[in-house]
Protein backbone atom coordinates (compact mmCIF):
# COMPACT_ATOMS: atom_id res chain seq x y z
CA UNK A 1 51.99 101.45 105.67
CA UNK A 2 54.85 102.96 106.45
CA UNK A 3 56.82 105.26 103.70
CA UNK A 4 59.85 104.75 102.57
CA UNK A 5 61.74 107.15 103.84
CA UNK A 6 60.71 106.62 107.17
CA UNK A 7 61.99 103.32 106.95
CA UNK A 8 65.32 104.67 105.90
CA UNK A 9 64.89 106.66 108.95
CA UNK A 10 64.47 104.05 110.85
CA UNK A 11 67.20 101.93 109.22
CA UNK A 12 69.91 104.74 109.84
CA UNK A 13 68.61 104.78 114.06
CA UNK A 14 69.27 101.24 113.77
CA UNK A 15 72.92 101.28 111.99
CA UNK A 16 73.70 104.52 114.38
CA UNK A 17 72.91 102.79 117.71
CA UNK A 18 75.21 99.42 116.67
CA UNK A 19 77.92 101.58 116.13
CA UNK A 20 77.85 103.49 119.26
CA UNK A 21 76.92 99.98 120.81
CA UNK A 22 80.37 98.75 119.08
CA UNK A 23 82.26 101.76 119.84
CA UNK A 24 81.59 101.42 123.56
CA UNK A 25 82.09 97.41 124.09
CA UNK A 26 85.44 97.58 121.92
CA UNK A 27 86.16 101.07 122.91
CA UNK A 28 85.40 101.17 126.86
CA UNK A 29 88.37 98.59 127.98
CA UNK A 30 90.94 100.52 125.71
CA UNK A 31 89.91 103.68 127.59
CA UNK A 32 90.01 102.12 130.86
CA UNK A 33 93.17 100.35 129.98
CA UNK A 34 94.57 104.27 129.41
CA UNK A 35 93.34 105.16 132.61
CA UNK A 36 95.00 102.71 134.86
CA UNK A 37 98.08 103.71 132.21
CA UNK A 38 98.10 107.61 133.01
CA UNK A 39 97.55 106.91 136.92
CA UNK A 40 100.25 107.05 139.64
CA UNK A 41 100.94 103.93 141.97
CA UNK A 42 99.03 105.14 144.46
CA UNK A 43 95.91 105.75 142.75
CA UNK A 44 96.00 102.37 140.91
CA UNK A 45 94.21 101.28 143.69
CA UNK A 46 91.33 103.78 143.33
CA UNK A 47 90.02 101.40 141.07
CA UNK A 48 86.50 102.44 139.32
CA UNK A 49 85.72 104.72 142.07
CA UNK A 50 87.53 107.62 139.37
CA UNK A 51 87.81 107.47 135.45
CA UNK A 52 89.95 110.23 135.06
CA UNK A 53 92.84 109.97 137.18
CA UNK A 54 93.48 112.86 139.36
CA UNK A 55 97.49 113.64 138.66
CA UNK A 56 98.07 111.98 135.44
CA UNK A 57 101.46 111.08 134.29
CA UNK A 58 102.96 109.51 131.23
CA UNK A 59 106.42 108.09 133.43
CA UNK A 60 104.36 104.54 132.75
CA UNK A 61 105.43 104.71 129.63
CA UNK A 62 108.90 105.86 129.66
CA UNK A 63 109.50 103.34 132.24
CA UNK A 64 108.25 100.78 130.20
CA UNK A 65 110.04 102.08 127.00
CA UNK A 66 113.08 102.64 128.71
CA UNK A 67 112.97 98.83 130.64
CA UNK A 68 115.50 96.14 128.45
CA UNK A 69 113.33 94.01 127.15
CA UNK A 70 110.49 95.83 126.42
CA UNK A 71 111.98 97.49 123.03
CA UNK A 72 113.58 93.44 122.00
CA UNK A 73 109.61 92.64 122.31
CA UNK A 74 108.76 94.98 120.04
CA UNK A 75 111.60 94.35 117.48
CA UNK A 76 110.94 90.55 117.20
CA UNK A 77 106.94 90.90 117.24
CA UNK A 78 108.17 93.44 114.27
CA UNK A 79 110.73 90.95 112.68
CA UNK A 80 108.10 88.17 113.13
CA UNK A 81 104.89 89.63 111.57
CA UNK A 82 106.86 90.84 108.37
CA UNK A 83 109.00 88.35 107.44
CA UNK A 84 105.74 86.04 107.92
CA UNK A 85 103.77 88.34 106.02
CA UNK A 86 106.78 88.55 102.94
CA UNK A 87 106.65 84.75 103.08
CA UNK A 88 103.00 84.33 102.99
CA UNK A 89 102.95 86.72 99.54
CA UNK A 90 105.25 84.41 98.02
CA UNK A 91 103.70 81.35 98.40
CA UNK A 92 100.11 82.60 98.16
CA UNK A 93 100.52 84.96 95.23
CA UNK A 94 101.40 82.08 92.76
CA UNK A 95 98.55 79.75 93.97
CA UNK A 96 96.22 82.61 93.80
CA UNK A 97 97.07 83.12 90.17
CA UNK A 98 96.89 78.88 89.32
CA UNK A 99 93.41 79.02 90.82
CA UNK A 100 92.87 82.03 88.75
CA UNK A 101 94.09 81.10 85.53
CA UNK A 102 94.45 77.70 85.13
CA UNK A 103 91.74 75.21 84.29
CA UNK A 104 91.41 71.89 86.92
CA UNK A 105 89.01 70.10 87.86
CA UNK A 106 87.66 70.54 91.40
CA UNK A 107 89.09 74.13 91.49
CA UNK A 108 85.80 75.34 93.85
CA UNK A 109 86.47 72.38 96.46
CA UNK A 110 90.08 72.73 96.05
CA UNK A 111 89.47 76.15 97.28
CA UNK A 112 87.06 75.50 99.63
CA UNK A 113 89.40 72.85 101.36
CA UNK A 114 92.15 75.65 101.22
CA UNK A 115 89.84 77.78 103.48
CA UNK A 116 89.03 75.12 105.49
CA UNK A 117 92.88 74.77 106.85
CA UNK A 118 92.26 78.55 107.66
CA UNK A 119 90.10 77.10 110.30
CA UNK A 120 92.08 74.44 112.08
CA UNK A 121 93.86 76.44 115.40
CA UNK A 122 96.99 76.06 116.07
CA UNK A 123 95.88 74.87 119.41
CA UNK A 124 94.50 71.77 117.77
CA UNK A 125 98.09 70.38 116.72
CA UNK A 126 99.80 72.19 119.71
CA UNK A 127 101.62 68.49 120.16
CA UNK A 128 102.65 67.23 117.02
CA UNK A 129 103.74 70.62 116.07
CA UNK A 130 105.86 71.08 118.85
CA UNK A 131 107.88 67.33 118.35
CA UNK A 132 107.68 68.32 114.45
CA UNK A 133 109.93 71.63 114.76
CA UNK A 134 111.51 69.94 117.78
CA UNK A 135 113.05 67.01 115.31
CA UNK A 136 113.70 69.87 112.66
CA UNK A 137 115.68 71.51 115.69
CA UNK A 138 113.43 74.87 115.39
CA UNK A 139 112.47 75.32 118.98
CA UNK A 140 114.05 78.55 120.00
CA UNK A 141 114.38 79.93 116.40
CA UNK A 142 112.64 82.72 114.96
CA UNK A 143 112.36 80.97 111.50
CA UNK A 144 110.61 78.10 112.83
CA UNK A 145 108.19 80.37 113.86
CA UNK A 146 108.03 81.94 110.93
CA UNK A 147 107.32 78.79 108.84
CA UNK A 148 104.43 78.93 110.78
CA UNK A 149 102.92 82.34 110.71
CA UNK A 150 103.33 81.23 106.60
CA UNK A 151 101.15 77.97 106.71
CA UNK A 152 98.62 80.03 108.99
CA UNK A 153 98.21 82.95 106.82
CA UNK A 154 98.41 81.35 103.02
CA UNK A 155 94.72 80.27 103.04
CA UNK A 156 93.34 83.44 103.80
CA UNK A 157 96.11 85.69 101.51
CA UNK A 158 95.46 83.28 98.63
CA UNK A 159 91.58 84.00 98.87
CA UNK A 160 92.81 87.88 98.85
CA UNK A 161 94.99 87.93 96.32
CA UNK A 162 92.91 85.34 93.69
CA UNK A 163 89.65 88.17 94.13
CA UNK A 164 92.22 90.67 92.86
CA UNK A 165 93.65 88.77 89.60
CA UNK A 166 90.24 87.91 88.69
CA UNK A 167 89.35 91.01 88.00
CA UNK A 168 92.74 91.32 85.84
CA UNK A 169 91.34 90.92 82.52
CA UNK A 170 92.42 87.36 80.94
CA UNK A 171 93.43 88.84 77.49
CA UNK A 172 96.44 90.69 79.41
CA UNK A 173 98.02 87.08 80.03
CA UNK A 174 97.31 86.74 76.29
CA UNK A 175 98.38 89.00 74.74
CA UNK A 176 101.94 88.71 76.91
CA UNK A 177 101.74 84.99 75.61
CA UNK A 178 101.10 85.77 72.17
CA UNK A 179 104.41 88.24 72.49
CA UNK A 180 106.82 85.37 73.58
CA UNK A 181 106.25 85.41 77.49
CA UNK A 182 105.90 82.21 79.02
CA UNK A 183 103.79 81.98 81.94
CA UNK A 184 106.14 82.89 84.69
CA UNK A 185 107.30 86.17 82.95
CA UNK A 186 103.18 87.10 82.24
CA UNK A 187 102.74 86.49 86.20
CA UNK A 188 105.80 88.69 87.07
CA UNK A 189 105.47 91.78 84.58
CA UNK A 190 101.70 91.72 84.22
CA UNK A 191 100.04 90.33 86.73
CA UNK A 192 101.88 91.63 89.88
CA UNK A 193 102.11 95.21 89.14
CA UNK A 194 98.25 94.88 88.42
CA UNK A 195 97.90 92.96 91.91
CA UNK A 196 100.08 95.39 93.71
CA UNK A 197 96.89 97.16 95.56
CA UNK A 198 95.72 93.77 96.57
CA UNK A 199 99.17 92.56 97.37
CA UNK A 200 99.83 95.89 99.62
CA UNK A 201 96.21 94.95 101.07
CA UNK A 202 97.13 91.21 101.57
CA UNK A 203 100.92 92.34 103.50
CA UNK A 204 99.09 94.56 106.06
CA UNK A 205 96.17 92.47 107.01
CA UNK A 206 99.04 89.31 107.25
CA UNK A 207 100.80 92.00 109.23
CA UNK A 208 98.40 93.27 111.74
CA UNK A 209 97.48 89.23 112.46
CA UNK A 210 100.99 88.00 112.93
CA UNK A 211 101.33 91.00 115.09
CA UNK A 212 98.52 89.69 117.53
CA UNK A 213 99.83 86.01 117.49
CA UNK A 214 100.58 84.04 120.88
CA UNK A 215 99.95 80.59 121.06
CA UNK A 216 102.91 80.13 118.07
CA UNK A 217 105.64 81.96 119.58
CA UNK A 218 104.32 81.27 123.19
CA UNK A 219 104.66 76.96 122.08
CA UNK A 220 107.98 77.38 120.09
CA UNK A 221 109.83 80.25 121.30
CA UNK A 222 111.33 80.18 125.02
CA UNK A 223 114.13 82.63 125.30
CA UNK A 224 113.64 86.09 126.40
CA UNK A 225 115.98 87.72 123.38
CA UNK A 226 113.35 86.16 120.96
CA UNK A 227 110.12 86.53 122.42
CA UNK A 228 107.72 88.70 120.22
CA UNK A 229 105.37 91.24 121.75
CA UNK A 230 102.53 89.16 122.52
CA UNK A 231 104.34 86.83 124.40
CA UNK A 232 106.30 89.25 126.48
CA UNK A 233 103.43 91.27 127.37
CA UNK A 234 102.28 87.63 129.26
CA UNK A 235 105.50 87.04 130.60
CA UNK A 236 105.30 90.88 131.63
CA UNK A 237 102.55 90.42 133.36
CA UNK A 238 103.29 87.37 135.10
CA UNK A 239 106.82 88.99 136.63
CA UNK A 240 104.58 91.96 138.07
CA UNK A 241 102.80 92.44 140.94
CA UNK A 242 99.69 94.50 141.91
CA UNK A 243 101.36 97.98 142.52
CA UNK A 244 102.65 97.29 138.59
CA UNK A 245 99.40 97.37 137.58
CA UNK A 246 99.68 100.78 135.96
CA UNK A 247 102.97 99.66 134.25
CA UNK A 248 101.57 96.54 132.34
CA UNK A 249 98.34 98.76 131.30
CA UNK A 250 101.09 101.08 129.87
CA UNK A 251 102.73 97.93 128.41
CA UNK A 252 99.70 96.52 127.03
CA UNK A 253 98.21 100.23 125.61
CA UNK A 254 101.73 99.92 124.03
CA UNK A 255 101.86 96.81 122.20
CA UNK A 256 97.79 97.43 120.67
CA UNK A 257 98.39 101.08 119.17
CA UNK A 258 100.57 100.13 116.28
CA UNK A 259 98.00 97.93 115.16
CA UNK A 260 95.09 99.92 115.67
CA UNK A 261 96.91 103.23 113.74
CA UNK A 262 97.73 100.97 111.35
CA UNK A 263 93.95 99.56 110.67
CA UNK A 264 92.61 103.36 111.16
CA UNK A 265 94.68 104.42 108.52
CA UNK A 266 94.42 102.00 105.81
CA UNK A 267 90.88 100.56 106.81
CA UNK A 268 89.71 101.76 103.03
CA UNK A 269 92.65 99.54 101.35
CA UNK A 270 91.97 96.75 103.80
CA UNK A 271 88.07 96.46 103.58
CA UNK A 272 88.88 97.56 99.32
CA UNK A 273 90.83 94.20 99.45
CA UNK A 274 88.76 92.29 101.57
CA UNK A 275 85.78 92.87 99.80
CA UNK A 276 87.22 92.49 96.45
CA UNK A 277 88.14 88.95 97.46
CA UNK A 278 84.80 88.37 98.21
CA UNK A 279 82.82 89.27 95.32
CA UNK A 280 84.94 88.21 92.83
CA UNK A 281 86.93 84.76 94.36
């Protein structure tokens, strides 16, 4: 039989290679992305016959940077994933404490049928969302769109945020009861202070996804002063032709680092939270 530690062994070779096997299929079209980025017009067409372009330049990217819309792209993908994510805290943060706290009957299906809804795409009521914000006169606005980054990401914050006040000991609420708070005041001083790692965990996650949304702003948003990132990237591309190549590579490499710097650098807080809402919701 085989030892122990040579199973461990083994184990490790196995968790090694699906990382590397990860790191190339997610990693290999970035780095090809910065390729045709860095390359010239002329050797855009060189294609995969060279990796490593031959004369590298970065004047993709000021050209980009420096083009009109480009920057307006980036300030309403910005405006759009925030205020989203601000609105999705205050809606989900109170329902995450109810489901917490309170007693009610059906609480696990309630919450099941909560996480459900984080299923449905928005693909699937493309239509009767459209004629809904179109009779609330919302096509064209960036709080229509907004409304709906909210109702997307509440499931999935609520699940967050309920893992983290469960493990918020129940005699805190208590003993701010006992001393004349009602339950709104408890929630406010006790409860979100405690919360705040899961809350900053919650707003970056909401973040990053809102960042990365399309079909939303791509159904309810037409005008080219209020078209988010992900959108104008796929109008970008569309107004280009195939000596632009190397400019909408620089465009896209543009639009996907923010997100991934800010994943690298709070991946512990994000998988802390995560995981958190996990064990203990």
């Amino acid at each position: 039989m085989m030892s122990g530690r040579v199973q461990a062994r083994i184990g490790d070779a196995f968790s090694y290679l699906f990382i590397i096997g990860s790191l190339v299929f997610f990693g290999g079209p970035l780095l090809w992305l910065l390729s045709l980025a860095l390359r010239g017009r002329k050797e855009i067409y060189l294609g995969a016959a060279r990796f490593i372009p031959k004369h590298p330049t970065i004047d993709n990217f000021i050209a980009v940077l420096s083009s009109n819309q480009f920057p307006t792209y980036l300030w309403n993908g910005l405006k759009l994933s925030t205020l989203g994510a601000l609105g999705c805290l205050i809606v989900a943060a109170p329902a995450a404490y109810a489901f917490s706290r309170f007693k009610m009957r059906g609480k696990g299906l309630w919450m099941m049928l909560l996480l459900a809804v984080q299923m449905i795409s928005p693909l699937v009521i493309m239509v009767p969302l459209y004629r809904y914000m179109s009779s609330l006169n919302l096509i064209d606005s960036h709080w229509g769109a907004i409304m709906v980054y909210i109702a997307l990401g509440v499931p999935l914050v609520t699940w967050l945020l309920k893992g983290f006040i469960d493990g918020i000991p129940v005699s805190l609420d208590e003993a701010a009861l006992i001393d004349g708070c009602n339950r709104f005041t408890a929630f406010w001083r006790i409860i979100l202070p405690l919360a705040a790692p899961g809350i900053a965990s919650a707003f970056i996650i909401t973040v990053i996804t809102g960042w990365s949304q399309f079909l939303v702003p791509f159904l309810l948003i037409t005008k080219e002063s209020l078209t988010p990132i992900a959108v104008g990237i796929f109008n970008y591309a569309g107004s280009q032709n195939d000596s632009s190549m190397q400019l909408l590579a620089a465009a896209c490499l543009i639009s996907v680092v923010p997100a991934i710097i800010a994943f690298l650098t709070l991946q512990r807080f994000i998988l802390g939270a995560m995981t958190a809402g996990a064990v203990k919701g």
